[in-house]
PDB file of N, CA and C in Angstrom:
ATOM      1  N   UNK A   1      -9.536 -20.222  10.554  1.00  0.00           N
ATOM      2  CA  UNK A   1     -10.952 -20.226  10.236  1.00  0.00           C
ATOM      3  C   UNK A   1     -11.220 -19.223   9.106  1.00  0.00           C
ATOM      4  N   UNK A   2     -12.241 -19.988   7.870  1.00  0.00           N
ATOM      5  CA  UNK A   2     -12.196 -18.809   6.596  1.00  0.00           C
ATOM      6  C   UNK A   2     -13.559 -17.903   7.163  1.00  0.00           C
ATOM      7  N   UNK A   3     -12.943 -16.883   7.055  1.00  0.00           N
ATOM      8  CA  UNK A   3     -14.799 -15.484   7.102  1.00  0.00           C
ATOM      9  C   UNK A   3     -15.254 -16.072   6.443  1.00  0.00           C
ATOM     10  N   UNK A   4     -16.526 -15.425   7.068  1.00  0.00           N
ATOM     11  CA  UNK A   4     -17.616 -15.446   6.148  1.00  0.00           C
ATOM     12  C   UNK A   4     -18.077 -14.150   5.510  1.00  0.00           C
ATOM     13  N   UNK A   5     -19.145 -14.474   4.587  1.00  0.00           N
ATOM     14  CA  UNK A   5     -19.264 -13.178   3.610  1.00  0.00           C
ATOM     15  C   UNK A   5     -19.614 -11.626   4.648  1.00  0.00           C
ATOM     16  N   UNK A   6     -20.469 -12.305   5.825  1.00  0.00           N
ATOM     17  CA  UNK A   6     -20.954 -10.958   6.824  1.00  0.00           C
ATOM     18  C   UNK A   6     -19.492 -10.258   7.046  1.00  0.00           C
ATOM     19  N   UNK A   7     -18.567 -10.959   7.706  1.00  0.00           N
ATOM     20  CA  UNK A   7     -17.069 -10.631   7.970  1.00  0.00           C
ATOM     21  C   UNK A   7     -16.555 -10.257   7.422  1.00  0.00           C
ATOM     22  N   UNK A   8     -16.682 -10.278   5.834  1.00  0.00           N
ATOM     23  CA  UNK A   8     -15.771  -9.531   4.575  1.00  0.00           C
ATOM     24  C   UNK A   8     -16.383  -8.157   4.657  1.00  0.00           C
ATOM     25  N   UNK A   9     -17.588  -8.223   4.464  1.00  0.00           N
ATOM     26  CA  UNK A   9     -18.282  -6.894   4.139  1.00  0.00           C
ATOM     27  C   UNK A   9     -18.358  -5.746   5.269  1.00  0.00           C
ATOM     28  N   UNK A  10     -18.410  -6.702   6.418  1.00  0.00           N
ATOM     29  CA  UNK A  10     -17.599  -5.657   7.483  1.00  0.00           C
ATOM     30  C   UNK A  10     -16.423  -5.269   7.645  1.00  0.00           C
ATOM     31  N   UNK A  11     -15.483  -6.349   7.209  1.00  0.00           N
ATOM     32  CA  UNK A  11     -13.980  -5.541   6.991  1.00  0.00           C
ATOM     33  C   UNK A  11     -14.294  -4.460   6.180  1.00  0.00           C
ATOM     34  N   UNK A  12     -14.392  -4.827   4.871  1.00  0.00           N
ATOM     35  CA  UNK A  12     -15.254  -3.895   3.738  1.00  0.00           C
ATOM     36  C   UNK A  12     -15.073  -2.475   4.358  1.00  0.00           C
ATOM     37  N   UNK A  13     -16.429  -2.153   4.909  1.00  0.00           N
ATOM     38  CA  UNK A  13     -17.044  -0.887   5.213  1.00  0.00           C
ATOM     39  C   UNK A  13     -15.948  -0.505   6.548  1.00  0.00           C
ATOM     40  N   UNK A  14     -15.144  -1.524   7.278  1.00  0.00           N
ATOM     41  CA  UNK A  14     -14.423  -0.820   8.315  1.00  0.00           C
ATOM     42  C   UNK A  14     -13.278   0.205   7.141  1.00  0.00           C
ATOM     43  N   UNK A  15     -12.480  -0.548   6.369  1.00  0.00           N
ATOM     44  CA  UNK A  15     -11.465  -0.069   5.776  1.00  0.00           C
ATOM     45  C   UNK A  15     -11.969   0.862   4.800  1.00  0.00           C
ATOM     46  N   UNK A  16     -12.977   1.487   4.429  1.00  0.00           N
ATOM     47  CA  UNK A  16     -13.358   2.325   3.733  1.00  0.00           C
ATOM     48  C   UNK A  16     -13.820   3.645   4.690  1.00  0.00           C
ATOM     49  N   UNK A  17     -13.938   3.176   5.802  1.00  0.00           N
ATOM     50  CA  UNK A  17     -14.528   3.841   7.056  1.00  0.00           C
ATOM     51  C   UNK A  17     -13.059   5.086   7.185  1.00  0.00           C
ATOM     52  N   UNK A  18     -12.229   4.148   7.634  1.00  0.00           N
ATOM     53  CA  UNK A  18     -10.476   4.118   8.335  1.00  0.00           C
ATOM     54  C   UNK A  18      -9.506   4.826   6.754  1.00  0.00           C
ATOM     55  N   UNK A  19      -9.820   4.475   5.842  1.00  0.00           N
ATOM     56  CA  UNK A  19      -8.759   5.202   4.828  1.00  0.00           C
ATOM     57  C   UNK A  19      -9.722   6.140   3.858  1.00  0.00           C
ATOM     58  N   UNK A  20     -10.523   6.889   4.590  1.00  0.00           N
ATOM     59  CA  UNK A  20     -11.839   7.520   2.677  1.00  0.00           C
ATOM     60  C   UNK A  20     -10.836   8.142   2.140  1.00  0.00           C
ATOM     61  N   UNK A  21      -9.797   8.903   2.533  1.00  0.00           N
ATOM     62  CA  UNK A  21      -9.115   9.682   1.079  1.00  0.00           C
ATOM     63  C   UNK A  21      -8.451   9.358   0.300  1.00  0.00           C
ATOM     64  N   UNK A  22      -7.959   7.474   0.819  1.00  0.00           N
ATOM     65  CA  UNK A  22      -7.481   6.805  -0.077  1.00  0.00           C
ATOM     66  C   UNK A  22      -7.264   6.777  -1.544  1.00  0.00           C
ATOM     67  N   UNK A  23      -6.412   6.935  -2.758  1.00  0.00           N
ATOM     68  CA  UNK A  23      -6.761   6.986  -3.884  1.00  0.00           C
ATOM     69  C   UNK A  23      -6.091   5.829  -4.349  1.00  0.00           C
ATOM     70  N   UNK A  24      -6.147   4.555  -3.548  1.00  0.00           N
ATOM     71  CA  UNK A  24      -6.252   3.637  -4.178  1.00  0.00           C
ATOM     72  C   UNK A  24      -7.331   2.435  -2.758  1.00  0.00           C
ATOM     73  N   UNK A  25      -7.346   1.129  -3.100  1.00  0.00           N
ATOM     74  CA  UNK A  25      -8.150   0.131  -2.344  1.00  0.00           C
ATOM     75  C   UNK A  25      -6.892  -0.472  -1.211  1.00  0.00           C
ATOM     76  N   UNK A  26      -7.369  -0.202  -0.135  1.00  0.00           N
ATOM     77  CA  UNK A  26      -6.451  -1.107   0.757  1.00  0.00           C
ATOM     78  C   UNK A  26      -7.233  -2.936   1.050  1.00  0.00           C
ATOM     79  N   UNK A  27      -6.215  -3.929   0.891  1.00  0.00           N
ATOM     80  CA  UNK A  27      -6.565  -5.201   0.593  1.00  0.00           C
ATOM     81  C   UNK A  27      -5.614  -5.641   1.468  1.00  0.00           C
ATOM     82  N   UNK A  28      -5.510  -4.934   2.797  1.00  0.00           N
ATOM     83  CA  UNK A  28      -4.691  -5.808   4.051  1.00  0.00           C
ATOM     84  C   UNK A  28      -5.736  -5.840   4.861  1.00  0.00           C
ATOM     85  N   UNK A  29      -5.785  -7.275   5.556  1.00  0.00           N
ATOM     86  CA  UNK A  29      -6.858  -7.761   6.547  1.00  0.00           C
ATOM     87  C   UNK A  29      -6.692  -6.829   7.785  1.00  0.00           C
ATOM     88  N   UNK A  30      -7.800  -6.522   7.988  1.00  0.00           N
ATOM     89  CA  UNK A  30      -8.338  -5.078   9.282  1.00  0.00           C
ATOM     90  C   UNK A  30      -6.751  -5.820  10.399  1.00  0.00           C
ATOM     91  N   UNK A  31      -7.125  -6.903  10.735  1.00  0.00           N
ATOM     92  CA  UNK A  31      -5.756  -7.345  11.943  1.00  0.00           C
ATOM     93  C   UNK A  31      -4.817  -7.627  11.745  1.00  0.00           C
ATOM     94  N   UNK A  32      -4.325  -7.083  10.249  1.00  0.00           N
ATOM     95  CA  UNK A  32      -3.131  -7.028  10.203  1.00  0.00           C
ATOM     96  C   UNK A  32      -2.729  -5.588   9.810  1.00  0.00           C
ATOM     97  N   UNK A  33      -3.297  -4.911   9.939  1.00  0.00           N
ATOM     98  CA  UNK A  33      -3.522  -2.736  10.063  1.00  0.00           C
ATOM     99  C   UNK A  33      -2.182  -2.634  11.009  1.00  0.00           C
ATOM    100  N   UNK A  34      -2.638  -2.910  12.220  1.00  0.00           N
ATOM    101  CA  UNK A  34      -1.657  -2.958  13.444  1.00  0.00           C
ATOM    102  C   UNK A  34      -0.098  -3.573  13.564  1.00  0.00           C
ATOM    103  N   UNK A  35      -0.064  -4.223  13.055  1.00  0.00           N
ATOM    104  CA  UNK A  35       1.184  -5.140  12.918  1.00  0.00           C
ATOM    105  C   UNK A  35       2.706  -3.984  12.414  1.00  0.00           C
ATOM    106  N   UNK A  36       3.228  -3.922  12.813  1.00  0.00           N
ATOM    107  CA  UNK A  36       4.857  -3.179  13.182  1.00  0.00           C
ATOM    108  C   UNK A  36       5.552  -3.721  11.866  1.00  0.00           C
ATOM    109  N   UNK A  37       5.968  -2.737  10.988  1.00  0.00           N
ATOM    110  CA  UNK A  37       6.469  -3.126   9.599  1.00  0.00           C
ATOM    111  C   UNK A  37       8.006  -3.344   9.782  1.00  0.00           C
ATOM    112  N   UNK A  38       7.956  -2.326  10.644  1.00  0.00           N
ATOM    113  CA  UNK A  38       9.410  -1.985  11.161  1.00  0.00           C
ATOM    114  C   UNK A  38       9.829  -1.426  12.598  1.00  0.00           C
ATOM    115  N   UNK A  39      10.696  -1.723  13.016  1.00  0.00           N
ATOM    116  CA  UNK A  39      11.170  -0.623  14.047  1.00  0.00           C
ATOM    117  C   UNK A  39      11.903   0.934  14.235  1.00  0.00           C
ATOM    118  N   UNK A  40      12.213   0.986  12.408  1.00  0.00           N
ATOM    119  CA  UNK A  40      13.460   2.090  11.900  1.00  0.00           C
ATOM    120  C   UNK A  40      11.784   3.520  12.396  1.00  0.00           C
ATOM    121  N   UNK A  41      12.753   4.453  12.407  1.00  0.00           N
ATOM    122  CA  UNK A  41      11.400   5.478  12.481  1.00  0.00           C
ATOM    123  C   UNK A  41      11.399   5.958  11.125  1.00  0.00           C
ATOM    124  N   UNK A  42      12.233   6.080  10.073  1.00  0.00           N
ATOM    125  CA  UNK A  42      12.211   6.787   8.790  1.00  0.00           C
ATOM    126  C   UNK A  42      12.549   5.254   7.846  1.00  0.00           C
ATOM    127  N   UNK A  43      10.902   5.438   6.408  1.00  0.00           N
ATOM    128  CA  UNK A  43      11.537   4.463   5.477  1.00  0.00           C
ATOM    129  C   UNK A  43      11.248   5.086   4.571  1.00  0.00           C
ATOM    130  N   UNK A  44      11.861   4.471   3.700  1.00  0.00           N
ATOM    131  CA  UNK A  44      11.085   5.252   2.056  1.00  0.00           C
ATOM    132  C   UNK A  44      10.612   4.040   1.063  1.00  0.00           C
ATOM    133  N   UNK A  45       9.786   4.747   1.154  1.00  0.00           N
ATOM    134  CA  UNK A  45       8.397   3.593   0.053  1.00  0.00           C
ATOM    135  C   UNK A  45       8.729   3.625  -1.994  1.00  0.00           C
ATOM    136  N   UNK A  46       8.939   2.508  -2.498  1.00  0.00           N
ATOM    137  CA  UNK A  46       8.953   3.052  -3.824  1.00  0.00           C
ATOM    138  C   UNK A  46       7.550   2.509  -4.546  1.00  0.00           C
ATOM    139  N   UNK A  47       6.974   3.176  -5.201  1.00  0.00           N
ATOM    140  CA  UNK A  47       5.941   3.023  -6.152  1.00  0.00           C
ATOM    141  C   UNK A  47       6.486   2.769  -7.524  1.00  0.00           C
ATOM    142  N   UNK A  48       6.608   1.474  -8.461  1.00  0.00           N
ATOM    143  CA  UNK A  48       6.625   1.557  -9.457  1.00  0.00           C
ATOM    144  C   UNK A  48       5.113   0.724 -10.560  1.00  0.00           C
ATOM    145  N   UNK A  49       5.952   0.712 -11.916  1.00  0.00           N
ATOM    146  CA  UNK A  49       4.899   0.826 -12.522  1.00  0.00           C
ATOM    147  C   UNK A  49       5.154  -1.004 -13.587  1.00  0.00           C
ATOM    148  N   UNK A  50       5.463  -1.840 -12.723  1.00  0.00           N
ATOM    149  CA  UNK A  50       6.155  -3.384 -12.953  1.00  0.00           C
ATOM    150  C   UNK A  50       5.196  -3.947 -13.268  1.00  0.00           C
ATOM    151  N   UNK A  51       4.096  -3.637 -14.364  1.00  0.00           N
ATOM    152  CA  UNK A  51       2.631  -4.155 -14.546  1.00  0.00           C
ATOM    153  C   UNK A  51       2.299  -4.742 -16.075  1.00  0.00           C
ATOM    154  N   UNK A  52       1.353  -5.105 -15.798  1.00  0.00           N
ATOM    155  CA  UNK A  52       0.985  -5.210 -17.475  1.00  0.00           C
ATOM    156  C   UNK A  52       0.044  -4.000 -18.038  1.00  0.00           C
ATOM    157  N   UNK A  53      -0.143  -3.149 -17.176  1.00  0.00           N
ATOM    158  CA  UNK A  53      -1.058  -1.948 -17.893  1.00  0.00           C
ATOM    159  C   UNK A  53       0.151  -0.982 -18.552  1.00  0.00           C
ATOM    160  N   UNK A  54       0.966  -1.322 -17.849  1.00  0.00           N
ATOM    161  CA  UNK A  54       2.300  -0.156 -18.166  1.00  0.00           C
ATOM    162  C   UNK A  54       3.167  -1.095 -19.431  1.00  0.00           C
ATOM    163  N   UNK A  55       3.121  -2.182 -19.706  1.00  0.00           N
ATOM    164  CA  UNK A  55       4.165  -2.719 -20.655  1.00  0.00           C
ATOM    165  C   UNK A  55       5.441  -3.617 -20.064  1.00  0.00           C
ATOM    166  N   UNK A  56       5.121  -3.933 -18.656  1.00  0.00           N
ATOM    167  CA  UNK A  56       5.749  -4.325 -17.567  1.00  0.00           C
ATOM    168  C   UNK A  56       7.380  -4.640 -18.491  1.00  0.00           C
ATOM    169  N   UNK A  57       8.144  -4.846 -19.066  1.00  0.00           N
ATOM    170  CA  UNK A  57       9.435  -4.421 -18.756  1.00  0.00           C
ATOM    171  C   UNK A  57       9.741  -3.319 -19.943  1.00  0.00           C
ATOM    172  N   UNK A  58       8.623  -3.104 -20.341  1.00  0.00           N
ATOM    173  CA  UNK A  58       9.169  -1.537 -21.683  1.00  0.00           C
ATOM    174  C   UNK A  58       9.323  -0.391 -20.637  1.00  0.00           C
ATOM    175  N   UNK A  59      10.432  -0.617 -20.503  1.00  0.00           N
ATOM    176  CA  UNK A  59      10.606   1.025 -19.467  1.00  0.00           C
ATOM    177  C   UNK A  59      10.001   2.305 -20.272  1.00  0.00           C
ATOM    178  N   UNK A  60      10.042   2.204 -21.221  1.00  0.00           N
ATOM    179  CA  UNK A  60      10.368   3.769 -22.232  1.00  0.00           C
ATOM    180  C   UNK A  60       8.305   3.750 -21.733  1.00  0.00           C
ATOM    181  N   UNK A  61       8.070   2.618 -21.566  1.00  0.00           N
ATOM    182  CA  UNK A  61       6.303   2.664 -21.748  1.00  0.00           C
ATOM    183  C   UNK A  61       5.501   3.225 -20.151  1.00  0.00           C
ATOM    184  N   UNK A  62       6.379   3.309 -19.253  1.00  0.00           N
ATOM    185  CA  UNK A  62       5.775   3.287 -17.959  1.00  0.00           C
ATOM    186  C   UNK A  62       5.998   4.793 -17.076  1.00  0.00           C
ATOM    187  N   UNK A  63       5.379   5.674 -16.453  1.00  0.00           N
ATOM    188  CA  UNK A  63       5.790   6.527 -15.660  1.00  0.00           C
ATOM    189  C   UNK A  63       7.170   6.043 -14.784  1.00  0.00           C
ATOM    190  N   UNK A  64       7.834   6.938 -14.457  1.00  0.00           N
ATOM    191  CA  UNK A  64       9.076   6.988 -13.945  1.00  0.00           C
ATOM    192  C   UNK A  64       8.806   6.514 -12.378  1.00  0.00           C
ATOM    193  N   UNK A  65       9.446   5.649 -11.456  1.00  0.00           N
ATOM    194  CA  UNK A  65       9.244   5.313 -10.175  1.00  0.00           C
ATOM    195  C   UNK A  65       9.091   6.624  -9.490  1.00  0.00           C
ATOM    196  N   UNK A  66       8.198   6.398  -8.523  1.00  0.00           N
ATOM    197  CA  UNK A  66       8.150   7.639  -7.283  1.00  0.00           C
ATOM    198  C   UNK A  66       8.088   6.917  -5.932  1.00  0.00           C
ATOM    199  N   UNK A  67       8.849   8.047  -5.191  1.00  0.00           N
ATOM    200  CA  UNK A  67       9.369   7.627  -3.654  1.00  0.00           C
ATOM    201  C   UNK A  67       8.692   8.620  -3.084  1.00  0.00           C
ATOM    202  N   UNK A  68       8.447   7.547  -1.233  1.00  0.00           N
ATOM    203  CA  UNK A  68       7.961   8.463  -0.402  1.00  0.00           C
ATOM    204  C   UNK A  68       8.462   7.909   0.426  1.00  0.00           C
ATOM    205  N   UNK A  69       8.801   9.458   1.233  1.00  0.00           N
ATOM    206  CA  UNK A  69       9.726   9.309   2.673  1.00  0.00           C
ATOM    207  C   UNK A  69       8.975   9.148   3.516  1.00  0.00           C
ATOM    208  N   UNK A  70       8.717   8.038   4.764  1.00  0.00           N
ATOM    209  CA  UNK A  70       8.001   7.776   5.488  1.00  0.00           C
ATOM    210  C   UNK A  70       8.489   8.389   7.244  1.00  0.00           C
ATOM    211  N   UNK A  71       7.826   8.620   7.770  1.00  0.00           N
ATOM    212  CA  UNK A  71       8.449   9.575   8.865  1.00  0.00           C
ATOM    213  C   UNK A  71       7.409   9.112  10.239  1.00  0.00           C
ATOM    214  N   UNK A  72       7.810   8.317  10.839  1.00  0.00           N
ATOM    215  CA  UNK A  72       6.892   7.738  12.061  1.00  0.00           C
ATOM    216  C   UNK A  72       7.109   6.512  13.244  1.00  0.00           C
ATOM    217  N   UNK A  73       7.372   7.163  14.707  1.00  0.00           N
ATOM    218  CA  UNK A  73       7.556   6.998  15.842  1.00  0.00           C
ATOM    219  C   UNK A  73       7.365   4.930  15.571  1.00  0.00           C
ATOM    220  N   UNK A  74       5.851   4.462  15.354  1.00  0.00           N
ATOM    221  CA  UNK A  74       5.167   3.627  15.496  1.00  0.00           C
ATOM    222  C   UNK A  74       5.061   3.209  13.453  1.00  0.00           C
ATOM    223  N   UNK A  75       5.856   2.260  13.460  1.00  0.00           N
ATOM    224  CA  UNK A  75       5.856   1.790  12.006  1.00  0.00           C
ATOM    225  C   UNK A  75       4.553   0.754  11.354  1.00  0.00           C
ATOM    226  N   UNK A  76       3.391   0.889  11.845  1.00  0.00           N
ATOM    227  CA  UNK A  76       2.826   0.048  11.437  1.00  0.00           C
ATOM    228  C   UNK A  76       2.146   0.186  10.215  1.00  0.00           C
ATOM    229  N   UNK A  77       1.660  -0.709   9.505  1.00  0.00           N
ATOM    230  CA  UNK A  77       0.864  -0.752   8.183  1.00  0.00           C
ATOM    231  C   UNK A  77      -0.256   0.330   8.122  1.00  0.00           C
ATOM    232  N   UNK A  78      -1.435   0.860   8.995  1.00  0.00           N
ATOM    233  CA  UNK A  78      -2.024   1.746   9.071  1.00  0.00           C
ATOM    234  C   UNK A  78      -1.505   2.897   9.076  1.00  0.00           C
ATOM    235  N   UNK A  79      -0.368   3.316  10.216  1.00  0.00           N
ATOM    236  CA  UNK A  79       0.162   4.473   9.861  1.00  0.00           C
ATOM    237  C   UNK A  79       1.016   4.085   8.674  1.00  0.00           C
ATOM    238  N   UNK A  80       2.038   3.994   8.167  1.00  0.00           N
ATOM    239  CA  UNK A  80       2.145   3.876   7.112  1.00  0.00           C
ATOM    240  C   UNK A  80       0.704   4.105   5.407  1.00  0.00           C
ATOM    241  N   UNK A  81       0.360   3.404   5.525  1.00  0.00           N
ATOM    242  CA  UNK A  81      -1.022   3.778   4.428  1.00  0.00           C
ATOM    243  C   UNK A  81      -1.321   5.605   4.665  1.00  0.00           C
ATOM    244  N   UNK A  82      -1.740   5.839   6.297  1.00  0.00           N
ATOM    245  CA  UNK A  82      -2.330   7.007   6.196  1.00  0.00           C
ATOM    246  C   UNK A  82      -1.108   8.145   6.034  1.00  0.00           C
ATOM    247  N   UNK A  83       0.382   7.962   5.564  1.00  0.00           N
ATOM    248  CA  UNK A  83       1.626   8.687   5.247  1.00  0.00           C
ATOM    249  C   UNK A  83       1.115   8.900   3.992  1.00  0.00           C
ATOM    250  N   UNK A  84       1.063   7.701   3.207  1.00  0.00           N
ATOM    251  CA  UNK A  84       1.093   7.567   1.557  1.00  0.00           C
ATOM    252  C   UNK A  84      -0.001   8.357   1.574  1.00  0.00           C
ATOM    253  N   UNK A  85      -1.094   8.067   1.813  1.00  0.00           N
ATOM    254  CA  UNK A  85      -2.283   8.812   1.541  1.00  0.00           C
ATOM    255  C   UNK A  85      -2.304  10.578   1.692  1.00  0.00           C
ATOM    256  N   UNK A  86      -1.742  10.585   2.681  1.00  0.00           N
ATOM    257  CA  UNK A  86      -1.039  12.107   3.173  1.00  0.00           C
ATOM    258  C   UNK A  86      -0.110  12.672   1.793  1.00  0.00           C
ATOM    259  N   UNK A  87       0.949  11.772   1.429  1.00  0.00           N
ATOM    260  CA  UNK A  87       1.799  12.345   0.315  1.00  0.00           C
ATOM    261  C   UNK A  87       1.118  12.039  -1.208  1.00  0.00           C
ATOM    262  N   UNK A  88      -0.559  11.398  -0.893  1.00  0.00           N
ATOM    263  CA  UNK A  88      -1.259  11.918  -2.031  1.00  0.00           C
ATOM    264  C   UNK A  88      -0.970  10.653  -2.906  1.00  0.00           C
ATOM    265  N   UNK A  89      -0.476   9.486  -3.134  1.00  0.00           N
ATOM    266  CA  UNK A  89      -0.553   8.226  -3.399  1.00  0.00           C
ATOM    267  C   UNK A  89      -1.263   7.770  -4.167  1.00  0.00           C
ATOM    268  N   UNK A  90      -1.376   7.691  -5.323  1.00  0.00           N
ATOM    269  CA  UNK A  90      -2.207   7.637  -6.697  1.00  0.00           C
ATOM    270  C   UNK A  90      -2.009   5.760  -7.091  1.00  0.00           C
ATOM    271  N   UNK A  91      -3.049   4.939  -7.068  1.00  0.00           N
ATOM    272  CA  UNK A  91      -2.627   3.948  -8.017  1.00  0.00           C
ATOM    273  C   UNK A  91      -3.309   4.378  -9.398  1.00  0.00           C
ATOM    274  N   UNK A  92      -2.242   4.524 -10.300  1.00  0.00           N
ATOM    275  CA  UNK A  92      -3.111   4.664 -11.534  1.00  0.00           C
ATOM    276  C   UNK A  92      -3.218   3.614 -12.916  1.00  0.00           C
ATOM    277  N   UNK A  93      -3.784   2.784 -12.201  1.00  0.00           N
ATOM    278  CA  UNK A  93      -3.543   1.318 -13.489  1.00  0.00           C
ATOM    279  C   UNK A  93      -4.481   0.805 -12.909  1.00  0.00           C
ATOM    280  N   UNK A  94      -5.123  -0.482 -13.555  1.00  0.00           N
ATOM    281  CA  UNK A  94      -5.938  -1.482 -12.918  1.00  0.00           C
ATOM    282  C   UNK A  94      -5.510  -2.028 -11.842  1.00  0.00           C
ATOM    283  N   UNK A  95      -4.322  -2.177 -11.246  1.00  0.00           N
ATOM    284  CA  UNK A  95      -3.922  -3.070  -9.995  1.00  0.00           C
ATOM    285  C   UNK A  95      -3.944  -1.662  -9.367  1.00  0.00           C
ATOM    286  N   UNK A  96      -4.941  -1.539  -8.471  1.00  0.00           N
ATOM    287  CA  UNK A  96      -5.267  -0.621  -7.319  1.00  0.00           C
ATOM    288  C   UNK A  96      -5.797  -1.259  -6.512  1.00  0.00           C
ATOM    289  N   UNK A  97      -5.479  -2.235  -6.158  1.00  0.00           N
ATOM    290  CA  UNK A  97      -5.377  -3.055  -4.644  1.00  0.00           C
ATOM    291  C   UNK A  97      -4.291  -2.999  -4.185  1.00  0.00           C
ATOM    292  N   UNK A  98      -3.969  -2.269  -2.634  1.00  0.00           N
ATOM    293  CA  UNK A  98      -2.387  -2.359  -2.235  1.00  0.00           C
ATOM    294  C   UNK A  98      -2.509  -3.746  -1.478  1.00  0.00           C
ATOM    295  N   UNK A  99      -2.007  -4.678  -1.648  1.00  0.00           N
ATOM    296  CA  UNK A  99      -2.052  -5.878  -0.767  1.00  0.00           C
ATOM    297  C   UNK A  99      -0.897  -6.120   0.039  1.00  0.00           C
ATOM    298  N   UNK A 100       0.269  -5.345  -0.119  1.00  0.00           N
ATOM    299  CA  UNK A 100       1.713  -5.831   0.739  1.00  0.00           C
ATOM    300  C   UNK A 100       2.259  -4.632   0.601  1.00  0.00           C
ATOM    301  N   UNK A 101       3.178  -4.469   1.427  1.00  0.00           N
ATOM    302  CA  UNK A 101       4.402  -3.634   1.694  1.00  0.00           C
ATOM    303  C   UNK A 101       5.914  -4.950   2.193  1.00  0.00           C
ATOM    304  N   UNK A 102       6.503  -5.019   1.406  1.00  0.00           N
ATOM    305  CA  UNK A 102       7.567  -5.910   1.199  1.00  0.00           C
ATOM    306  C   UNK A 102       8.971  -4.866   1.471  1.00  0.00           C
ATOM    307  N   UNK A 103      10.176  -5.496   2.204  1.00  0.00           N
ATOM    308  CA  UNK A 103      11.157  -4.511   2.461  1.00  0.00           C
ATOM    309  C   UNK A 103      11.943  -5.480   1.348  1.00  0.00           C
ATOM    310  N   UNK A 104      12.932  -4.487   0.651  1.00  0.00           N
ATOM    311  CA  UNK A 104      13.321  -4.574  -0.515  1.00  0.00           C
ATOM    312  C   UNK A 104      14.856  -4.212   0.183  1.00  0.00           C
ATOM    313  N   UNK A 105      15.264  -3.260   0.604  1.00  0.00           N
ATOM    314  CA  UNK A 105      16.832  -3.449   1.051  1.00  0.00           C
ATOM    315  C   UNK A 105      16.510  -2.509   2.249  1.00  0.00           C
ATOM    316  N   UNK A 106      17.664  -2.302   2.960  1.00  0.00           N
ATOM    317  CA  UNK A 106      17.919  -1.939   4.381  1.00  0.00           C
ATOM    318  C   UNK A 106      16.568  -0.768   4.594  1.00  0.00           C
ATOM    319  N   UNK A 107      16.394   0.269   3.985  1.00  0.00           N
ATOM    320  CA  UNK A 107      15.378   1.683   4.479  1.00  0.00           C
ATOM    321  C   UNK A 107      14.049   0.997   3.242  1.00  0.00           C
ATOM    322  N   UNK A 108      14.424   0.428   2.428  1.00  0.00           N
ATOM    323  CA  UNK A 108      13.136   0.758   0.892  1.00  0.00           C
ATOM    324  C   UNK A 108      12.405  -0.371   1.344  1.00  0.00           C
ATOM    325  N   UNK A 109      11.167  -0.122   0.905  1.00  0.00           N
ATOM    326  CA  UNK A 109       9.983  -0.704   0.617  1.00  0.00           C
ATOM    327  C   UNK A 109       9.243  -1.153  -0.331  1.00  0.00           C
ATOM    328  N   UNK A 110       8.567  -1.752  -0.932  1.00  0.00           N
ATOM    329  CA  UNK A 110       8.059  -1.879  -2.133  1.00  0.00           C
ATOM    330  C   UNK A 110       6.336  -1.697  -2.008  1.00  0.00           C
ATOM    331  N   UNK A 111       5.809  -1.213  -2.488  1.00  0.00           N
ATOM    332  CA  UNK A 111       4.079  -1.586  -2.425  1.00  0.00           C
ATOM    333  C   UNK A 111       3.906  -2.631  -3.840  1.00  0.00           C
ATOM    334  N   UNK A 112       2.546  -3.449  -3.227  1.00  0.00           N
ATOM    335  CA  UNK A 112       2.246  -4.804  -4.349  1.00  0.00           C
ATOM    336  C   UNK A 112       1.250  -4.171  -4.548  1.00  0.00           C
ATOM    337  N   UNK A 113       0.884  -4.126  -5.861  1.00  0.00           N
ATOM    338  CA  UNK A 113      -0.948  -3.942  -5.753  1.00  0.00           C
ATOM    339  C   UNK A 113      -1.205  -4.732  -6.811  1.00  0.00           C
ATOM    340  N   UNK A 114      -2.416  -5.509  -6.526  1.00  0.00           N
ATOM    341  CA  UNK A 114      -3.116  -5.975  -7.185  1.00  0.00           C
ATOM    342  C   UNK A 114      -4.301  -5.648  -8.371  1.00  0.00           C
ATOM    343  N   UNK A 115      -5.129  -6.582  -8.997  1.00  0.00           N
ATOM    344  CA  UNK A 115      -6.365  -6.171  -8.978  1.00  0.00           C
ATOM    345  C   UNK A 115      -7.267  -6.955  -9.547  1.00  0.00           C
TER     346      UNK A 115
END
């Protein structure tokens, strides 16, 4: 069943409610916050810069990748977000929508962001 606009705007204000120190937009649906990314208790997240604001394959043009070590009992997408946010998590380009966390090899992660 598609929401409706009341339902967006309450997700809206929930997820702005749930992440304010955010320094970027979280764009995962409120019921999928909860959902278990993993079972490992330690991952590490990479942030890169694979965009078109950055020159997407001019390396020489883009900030250097940054990693964050993720450290938590209960692996889900919320905790997770409120780690990154904790280690201060900057999107700095127009795609500052995080929409996915994708596992990339055995411990790494990838964040997608949109925008």
């Amino acid at each position: 069943m598609e929401k409706t606009e009341e339902q967006y705007q309450e997700e809206f204000k929930y997820i702005e409610k749930r992440f304010p120190d955010a320094q970027f937009d979280v764009s995962i649906a409120r019921e999928k916050l909860t959902d278990i990314i993993t079972a490992d208790k330690q991952i590490i997240i990479k942030q890169d810069y694979f965009c078109s604001c950055w020159g997407c394959k001019d390396v020489n043009n883009r900030p250097p990748n940054k990693y964050y070590i993720i450290n938590n009992d209960v692996m889900s997408y919320e905790n997770v977000i409120d780690e990154l946010i904790k280690q201060k998590l900057f999107a700095d380009c127009d795609h500052r929508f995080l929409e996915l966390i994708t596992k990339t090899t055995d411990i790494q992660y990838s964040l997608w962001f949109g925008s």
